[in-house]
C-alpha atoms as a PDB file:
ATOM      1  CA  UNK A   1      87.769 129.012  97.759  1.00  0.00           C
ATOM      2  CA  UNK A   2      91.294 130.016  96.303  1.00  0.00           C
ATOM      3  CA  UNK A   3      91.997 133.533  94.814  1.00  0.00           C
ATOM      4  CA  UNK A   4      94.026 133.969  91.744  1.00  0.00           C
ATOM      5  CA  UNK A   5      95.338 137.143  89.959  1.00  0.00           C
ATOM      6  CA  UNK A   6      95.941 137.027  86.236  1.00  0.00           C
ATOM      7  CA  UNK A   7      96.477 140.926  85.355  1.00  0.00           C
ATOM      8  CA  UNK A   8      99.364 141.863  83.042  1.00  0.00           C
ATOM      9  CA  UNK A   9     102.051 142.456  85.840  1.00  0.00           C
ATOM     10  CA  UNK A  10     101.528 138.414  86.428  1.00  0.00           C
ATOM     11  CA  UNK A  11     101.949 137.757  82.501  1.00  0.00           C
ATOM     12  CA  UNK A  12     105.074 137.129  80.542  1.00  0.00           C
ATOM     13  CA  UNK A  13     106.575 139.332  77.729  1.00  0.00           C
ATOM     14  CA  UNK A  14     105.890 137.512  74.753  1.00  0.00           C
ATOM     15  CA  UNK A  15     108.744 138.036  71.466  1.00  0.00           C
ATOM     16  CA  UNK A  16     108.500 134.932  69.566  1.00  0.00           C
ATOM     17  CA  UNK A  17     107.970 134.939  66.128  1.00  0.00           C
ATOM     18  CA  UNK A  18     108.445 138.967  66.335  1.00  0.00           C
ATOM     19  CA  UNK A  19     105.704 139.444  68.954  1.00  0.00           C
ATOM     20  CA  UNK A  20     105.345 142.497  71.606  1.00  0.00           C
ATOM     21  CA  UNK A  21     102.651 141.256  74.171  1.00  0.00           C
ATOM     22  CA  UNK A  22     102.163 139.887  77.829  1.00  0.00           C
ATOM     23  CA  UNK A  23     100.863 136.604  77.592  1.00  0.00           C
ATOM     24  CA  UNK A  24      98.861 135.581  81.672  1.00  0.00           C
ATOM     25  CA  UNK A  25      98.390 132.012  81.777  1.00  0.00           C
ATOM     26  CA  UNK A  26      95.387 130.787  83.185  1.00  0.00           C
ATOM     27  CA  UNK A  27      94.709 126.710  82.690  1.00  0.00           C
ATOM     28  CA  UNK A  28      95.212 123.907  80.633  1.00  0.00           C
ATOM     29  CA  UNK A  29      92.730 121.181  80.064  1.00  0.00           C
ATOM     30  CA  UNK A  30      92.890 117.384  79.966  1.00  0.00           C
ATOM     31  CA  UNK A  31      88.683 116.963  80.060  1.00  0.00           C
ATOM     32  CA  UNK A  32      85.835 118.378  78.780  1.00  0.00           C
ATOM     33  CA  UNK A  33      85.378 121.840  79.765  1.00  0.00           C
ATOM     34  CA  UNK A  34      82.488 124.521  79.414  1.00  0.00           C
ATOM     35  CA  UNK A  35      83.849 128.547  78.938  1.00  0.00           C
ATOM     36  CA  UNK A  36      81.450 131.313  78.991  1.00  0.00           C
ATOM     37  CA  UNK A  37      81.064 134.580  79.674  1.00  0.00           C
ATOM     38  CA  UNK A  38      78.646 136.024  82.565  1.00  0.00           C
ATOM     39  CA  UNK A  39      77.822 139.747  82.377  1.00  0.00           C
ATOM     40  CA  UNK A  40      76.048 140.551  86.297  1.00  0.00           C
ATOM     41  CA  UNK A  41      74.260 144.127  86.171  1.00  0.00           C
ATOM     42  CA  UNK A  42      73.483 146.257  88.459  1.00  0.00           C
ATOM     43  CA  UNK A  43      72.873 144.638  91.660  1.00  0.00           C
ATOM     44  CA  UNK A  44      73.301 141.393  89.428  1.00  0.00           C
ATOM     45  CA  UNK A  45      73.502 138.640  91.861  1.00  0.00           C
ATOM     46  CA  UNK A  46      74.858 134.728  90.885  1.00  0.00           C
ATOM     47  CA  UNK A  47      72.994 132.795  93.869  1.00  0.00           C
ATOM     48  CA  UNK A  48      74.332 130.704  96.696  1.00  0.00           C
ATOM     49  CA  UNK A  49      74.496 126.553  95.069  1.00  0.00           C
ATOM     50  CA  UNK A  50      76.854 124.073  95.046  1.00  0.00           C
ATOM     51  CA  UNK A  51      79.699 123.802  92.356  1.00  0.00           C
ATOM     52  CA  UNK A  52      78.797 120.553  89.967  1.00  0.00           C
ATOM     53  CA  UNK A  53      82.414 120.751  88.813  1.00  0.00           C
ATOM     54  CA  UNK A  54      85.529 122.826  89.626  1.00  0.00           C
ATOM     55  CA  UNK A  55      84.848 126.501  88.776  1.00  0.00           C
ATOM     56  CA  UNK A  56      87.390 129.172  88.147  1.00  0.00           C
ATOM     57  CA  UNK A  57      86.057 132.668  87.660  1.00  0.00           C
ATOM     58  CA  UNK A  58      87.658 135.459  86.029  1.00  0.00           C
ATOM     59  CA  UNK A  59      86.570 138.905  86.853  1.00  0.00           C
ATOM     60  CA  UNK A  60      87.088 140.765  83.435  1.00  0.00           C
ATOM     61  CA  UNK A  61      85.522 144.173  84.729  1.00  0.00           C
ATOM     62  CA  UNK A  62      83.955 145.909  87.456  1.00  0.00           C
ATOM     63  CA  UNK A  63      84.046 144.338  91.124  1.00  0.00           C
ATOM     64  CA  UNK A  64      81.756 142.313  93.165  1.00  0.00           C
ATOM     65  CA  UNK A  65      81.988 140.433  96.106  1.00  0.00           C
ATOM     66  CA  UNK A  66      81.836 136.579  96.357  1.00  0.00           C
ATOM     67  CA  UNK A  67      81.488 134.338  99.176  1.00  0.00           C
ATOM     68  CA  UNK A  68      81.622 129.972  99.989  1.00  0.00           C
ATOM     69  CA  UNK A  69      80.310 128.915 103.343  1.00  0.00           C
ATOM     70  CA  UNK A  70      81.079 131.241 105.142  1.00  0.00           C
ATOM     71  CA  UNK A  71      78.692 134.369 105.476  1.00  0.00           C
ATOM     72  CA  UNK A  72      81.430 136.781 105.110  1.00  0.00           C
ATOM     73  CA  UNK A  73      81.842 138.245 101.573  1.00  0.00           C
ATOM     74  CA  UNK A  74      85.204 138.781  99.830  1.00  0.00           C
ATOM     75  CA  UNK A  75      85.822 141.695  97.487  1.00  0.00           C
ATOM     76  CA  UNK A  76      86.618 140.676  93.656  1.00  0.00           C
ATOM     77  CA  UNK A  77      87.763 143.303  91.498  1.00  0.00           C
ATOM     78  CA  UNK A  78      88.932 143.161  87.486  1.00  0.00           C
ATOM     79  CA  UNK A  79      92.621 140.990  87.190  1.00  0.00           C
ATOM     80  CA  UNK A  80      91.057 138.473  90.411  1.00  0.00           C
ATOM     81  CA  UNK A  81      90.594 135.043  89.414  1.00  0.00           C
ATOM     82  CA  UNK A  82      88.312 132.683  92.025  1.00  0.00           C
ATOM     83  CA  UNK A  83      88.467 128.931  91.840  1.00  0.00           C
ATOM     84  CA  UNK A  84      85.476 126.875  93.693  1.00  0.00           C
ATOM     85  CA  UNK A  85      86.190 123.118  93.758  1.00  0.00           C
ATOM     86  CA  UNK A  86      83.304 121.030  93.054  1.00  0.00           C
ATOM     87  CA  UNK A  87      80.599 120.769  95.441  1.00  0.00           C
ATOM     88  CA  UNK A  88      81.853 124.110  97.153  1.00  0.00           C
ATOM     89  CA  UNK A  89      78.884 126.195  97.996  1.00  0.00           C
ATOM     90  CA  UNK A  90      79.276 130.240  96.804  1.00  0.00           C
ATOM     91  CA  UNK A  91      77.875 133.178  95.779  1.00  0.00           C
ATOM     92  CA  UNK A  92      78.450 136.260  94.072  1.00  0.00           C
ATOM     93  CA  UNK A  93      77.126 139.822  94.038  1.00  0.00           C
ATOM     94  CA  UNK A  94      77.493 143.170  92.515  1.00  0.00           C
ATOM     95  CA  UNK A  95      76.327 146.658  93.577  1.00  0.00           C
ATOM     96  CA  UNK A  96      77.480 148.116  90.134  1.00  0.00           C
ATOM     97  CA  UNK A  97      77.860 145.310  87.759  1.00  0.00           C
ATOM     98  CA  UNK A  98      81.218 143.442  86.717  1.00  0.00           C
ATOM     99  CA  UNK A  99      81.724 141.136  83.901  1.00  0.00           C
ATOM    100  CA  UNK A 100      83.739 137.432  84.182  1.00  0.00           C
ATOM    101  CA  UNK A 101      84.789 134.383  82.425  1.00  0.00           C
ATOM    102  CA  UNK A 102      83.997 131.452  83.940  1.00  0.00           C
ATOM    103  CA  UNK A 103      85.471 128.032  83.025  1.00  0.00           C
ATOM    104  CA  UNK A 104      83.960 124.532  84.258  1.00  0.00           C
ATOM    105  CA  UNK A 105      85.381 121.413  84.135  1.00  0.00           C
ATOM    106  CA  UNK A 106      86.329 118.343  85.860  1.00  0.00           C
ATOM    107  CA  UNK A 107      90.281 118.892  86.469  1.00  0.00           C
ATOM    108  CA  UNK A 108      90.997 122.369  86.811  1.00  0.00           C
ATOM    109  CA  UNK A 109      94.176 123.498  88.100  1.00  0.00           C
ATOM    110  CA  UNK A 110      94.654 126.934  88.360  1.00  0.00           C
ATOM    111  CA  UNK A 111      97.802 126.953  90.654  1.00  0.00           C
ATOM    112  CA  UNK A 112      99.760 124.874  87.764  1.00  0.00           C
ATOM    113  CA  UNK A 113      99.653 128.685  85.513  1.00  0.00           C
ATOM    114  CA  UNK A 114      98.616 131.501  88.025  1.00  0.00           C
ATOM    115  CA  UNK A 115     100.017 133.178  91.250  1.00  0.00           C
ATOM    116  CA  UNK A 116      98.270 132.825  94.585  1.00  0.00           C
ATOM    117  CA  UNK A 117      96.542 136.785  94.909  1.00  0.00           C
ATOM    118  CA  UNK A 118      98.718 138.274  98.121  1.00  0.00           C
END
């Protein structure tokens, strides 16, 4: 499990063709890839299973806690990004709900566009 930020202090100021916005990068595909959006509610839970592809999971609001192997949960929070490779076990929970992208596909490569979260 690798954690990724992608809020606007990680973005780029964007000008060209007269434009005034931060632009984060997040990935580039070569493959086939599946995007969709996951809304978790309250005490919304995403159970413990095994990747079938790479996964890279954008939290878009709210905060939750995820988790691979390992027992111990991680706090997630809007601006994290967290990238399961395939066949990684994980989980994720929520005591008050949170909101995320989620993009699967066979080559993901998150580090090629975002920071490593500090």
């Amino acid at each position: 499990m690798e954690f990724y930020q992608f809020n606007k202090d990680k973005g780029k100021k964007i000008s060209k063709f007269n434009s005034d916005f931060i632009m984060s990068r997040i990935i580039q595909t070569e493959k086939e890839t599946h995007i969709g959006c996951m809304h978790l509610g309250k005490n919304g839970i995403i159970g413990y299973h095994q990747a079938v592809v790479p996964q890279l999971f954008l939290i878009m609001s709210g905060e939750g806690y995820v988790r691979s192997e390992k027992e111990e949960y991680l706090k997630v929070q809007t601006g994290d990004a967290v990238f399961w490779d395939k066949d990684e076990w994980h989980e994720t929970k929520t005591n008050d709900g949170l909101t995320a992208i989620v993009i699967e596909g066979e080559k993901l490569s998150p580090s090629s566009y975002m920071p490593l979260k500090e």
